[in-house]
Protein backbone atom coordinates (compact mmCIF):
# COMPACT_ATOMS: atom_id res chain seq x y z
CA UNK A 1 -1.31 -0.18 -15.81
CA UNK A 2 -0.64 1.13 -12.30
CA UNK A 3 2.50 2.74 -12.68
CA UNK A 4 1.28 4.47 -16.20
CA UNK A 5 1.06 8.23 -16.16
CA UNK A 6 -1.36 10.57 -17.75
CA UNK A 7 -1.93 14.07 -17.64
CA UNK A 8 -5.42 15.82 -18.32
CA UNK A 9 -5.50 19.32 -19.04
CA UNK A 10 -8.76 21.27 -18.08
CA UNK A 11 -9.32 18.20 -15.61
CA UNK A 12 -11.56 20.24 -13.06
CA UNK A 13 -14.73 20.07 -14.80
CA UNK A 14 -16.92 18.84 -17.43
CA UNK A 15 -15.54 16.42 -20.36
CA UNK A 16 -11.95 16.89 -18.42
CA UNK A 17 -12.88 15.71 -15.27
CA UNK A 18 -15.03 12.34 -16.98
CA UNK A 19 -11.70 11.71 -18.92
CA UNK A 20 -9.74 12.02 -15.00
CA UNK A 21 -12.15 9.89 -13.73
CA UNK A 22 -11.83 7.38 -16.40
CA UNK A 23 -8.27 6.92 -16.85
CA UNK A 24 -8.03 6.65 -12.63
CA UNK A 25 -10.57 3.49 -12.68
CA UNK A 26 -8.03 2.21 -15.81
CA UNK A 27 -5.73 2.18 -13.37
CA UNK A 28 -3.38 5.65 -14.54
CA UNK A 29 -1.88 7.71 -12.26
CA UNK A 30 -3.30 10.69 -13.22
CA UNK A 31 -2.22 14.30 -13.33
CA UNK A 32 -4.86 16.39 -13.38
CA UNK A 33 -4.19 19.90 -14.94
CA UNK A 34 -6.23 22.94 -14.93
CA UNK A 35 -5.92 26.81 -14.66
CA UNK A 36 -8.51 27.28 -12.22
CA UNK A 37 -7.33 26.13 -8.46
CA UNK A 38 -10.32 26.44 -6.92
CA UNK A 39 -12.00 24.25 -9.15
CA UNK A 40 -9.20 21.68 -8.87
CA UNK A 41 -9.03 21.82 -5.07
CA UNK A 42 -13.17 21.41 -5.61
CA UNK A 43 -12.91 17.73 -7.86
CA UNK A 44 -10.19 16.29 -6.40
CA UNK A 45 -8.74 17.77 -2.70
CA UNK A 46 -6.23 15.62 -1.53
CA UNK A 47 -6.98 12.09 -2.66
CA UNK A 48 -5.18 9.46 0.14
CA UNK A 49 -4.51 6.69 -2.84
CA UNK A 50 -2.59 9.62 -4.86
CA UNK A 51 -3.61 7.92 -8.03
CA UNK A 52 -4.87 11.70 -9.08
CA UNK A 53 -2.61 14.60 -8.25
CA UNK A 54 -3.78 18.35 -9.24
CA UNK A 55 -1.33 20.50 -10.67
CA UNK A 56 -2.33 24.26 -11.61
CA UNK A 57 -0.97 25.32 -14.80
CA UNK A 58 -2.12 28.04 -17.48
CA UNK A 59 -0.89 25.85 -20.78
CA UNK A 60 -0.95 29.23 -22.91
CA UNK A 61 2.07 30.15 -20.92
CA UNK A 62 5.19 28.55 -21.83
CA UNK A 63 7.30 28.67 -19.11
CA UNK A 64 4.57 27.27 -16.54
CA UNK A 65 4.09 24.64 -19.28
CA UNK A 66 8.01 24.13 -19.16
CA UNK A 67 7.79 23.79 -15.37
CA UNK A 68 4.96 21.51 -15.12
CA UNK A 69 6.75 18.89 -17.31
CA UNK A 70 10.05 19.11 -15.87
CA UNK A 71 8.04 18.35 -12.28
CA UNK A 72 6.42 15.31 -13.70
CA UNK A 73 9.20 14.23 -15.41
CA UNK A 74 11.35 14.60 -12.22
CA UNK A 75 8.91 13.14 -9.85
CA UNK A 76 7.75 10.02 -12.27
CA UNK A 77 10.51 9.67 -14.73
CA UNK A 78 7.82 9.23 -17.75
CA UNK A 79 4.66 10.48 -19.24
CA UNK A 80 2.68 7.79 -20.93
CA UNK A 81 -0.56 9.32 -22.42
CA UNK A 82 -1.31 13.23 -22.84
CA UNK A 83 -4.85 14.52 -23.08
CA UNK A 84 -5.21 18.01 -24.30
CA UNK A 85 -9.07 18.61 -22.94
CA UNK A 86 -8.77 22.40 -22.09
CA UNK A 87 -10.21 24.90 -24.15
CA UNK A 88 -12.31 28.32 -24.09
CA UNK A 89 -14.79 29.77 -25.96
CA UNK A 90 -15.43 33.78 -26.93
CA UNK A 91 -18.69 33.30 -29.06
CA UNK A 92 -19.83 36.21 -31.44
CA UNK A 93 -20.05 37.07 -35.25
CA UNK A 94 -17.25 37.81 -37.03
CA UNK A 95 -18.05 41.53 -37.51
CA UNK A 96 -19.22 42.10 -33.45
CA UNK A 97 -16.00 39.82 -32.61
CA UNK A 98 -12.72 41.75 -31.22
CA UNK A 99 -9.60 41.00 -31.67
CA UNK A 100 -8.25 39.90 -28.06
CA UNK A 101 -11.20 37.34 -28.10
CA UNK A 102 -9.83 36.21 -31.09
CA UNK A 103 -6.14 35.83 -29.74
CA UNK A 104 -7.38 34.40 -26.51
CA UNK A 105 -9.39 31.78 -27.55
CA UNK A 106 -6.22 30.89 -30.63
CA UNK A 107 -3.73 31.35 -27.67
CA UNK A 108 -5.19 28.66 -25.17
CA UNK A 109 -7.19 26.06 -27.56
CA UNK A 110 -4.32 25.49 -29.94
CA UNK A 111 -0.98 27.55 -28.89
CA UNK A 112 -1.51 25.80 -25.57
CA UNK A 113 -2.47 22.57 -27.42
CA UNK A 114 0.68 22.75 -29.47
CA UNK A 115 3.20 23.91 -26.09
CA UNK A 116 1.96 20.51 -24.60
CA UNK A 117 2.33 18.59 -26.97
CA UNK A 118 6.06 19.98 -28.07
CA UNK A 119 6.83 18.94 -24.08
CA UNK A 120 5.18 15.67 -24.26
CA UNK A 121 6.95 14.70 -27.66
CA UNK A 122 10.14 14.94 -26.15
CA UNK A 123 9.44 12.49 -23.37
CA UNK A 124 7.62 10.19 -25.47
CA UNK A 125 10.12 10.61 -28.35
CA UNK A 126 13.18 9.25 -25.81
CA UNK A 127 10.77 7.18 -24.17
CA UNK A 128 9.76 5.47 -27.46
CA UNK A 129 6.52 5.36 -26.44
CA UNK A 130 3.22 7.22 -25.89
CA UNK A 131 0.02 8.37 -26.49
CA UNK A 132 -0.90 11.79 -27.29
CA UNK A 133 -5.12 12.51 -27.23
CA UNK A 134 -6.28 16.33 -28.37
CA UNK A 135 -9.46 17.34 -27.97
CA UNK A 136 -10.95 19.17 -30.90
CA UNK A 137 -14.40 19.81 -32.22
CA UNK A 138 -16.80 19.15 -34.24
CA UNK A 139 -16.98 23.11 -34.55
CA UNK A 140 -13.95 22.63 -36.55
CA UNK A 141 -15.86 21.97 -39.55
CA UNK A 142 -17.82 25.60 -39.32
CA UNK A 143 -20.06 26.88 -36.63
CA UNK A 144 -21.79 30.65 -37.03
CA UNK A 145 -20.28 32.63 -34.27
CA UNK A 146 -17.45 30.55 -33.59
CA UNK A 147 -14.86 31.80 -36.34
CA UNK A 148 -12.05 31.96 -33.58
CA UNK A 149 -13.03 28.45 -32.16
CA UNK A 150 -13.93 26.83 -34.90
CA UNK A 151 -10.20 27.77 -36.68
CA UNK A 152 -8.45 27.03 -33.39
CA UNK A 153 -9.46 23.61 -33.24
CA UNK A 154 -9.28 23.40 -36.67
CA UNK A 155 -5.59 23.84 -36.08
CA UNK A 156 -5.63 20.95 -33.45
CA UNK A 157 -6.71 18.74 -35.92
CA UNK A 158 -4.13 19.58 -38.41
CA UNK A 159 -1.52 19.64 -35.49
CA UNK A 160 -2.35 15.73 -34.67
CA UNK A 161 -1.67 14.78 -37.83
CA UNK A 162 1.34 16.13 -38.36
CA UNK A 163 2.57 14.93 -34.76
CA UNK A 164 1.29 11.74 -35.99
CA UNK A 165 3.89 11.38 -39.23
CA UNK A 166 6.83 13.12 -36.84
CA UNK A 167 6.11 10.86 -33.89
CA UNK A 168 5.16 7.26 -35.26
CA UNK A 169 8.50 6.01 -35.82
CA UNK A 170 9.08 6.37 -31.85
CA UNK A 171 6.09 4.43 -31.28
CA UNK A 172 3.87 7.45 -30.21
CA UNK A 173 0.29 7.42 -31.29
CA UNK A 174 -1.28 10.63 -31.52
CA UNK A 175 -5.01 10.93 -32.15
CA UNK A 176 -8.22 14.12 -32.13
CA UNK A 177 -11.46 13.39 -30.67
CA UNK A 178 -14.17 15.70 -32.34
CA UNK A 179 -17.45 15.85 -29.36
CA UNK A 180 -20.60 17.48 -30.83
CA UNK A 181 -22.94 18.40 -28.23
CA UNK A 182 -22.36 17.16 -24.50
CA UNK A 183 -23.96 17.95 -21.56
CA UNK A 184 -21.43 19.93 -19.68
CA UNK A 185 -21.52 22.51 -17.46
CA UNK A 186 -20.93 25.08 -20.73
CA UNK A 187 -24.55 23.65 -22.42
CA UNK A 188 -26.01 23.98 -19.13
CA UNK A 189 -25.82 27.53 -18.90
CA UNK A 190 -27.32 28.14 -22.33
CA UNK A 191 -30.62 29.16 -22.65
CA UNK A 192 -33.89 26.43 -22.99
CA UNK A 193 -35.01 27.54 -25.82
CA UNK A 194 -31.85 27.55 -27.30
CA UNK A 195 -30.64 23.91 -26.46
CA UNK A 196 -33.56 22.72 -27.49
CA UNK A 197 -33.00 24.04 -31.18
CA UNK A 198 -29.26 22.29 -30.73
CA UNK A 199 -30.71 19.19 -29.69
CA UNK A 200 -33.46 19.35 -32.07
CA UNK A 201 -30.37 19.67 -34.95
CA UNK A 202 -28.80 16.04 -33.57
CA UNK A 203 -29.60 12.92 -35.94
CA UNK A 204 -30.06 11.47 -32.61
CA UNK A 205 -32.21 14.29 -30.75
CA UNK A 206 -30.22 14.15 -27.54
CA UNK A 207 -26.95 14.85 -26.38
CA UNK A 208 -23.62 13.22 -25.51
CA UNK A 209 -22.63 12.82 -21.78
CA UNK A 210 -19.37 13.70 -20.68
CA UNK A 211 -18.46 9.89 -20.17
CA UNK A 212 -19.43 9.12 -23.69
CA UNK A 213 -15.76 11.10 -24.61
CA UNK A 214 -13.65 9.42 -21.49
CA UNK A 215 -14.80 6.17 -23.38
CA UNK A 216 -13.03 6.85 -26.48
CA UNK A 217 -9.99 8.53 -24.76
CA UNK A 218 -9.86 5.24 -22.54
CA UNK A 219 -9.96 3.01 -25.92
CA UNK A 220 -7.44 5.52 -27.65
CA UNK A 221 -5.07 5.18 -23.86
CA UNK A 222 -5.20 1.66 -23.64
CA UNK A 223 -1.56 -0.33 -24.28
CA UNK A 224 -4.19 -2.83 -26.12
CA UNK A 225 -4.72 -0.22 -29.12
CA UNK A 226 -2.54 -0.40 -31.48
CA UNK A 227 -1.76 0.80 -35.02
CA UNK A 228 -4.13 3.44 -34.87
CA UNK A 229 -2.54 7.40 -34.95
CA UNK A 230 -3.16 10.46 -37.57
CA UNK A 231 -7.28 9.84 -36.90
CA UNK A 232 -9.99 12.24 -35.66
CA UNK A 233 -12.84 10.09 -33.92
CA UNK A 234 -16.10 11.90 -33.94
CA UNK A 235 -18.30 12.19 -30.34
CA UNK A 236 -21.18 13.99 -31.91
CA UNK A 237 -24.57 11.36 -32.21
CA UNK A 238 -23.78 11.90 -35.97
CA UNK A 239 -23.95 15.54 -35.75
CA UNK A 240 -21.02 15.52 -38.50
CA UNK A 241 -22.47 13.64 -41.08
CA UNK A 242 -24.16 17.40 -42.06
CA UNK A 243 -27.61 17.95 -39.90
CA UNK A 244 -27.87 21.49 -39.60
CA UNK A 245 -30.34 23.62 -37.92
């Protein structure tokens, strides 16, 4: 697997940086994508082995998104697995919520999504073969506050499945991942009281760890799985199933 390439978007931190971290100890080369530099020059400086390279990209901008594949593809001649990790969030009721927060959150979780994946495809596509891995939500099935989050990755979903029917002919697998709750840097930051009452809503009582995500993105990566593509696998200690709070 040494001379397979991935690329990670929103690599720098959190679930992105577990899935980096994973896919390097597989053995990928991996390009490690992310809009903040700072934060990318933070996690991974200037690695001597060069099995993880940072590249700075905003993937709601389509030219930078054109760029950044035509370097890889220049550079390494292939792109062998895609993980779409990055994502915002612009929490707030419906009525209190504006419209740019909206847009913003749309125009990086799933327009952004959507421009990587279109660049990906046609590597893959001529390649004939690939993995593509978005991450989604479990928000997608409805979360109060999160009408603009939960709809973008909503759209993620639906966009893996149809890249699934387009793409499997060409031997490109392309799968969601749906985490619940993870400890990340984002739940972190939330008040006690309040992650408590999210915790206390998981069948399970706890929550997920970043790595417990990279593990399914390294089973989904791996040239040993096969016949597996259209599917969303949820990360969510059963969260899904329909506990609420």
């Amino acid at each position: 697997m040494s001379d397979r390439i991935a690329i990670v978007t929103g690599a720098a931190k959190g679930i992105g940086l577990a899935i980096t971290q994973r896919l390097q100890d597989d053995g990928f080369k991996v390009i490690a994508v992310d809009v903040d530099e700072k934060a990318g020059a933070d996690a991974f400086g200037d690695p001597t082995d060069g099995t993880v390279l940072f590249r700075s990209c905003d993937i709601s901008n389509e030219q930078q998104v054109d760029e950044l594949f035509q370097s890889i593809h220049e550079e390494f001649g292939s792109v062998d697995v895609l993980v779409n990790n990055a994502g915002i969030i612009r929490d707030k009721m419906i009525w209190k919520m504006s419209l740019g927060d909206f847009e913003k959150v749309v125009d990086v979780n799933l327009k952004g999504t959507w421009l990587m994946c279109r660049e990906a495809s046609k590597i893959m596509k001529q390649q004939e073969t690939g993995r593509i891995i978005n991450i989604a939500s479990r928000a997608w099935l409805g979360n109060r506050g999160q009408s603009n989050y939960a709809a973008s990755k909503a759209g993620v979903v639906s966009l893996s499945r149809v890249l699934a029917l387009e793409l499997g002919r060409y031997n490109v697998f392309v799968n969601t991942i749906a985490p619940g709750l993870i400890d990340t840097p984002l739940t972190q930051a939330l008040p006690d009281e309040v992650r408590a009452k999210l915790i206390e809503a998981q069948p399970t009582r706890t929550m997920g760890k970043p790595e417990d995500v990279a593990n399914v993105v390294a089973f989904l990566a791996a040239a040993s799985t096969q016949f597996i593509t259209g599917q969303t696998i949820y990360v969510d200690g059963g969260k899904s199933i329909g506990a609420g709070i």
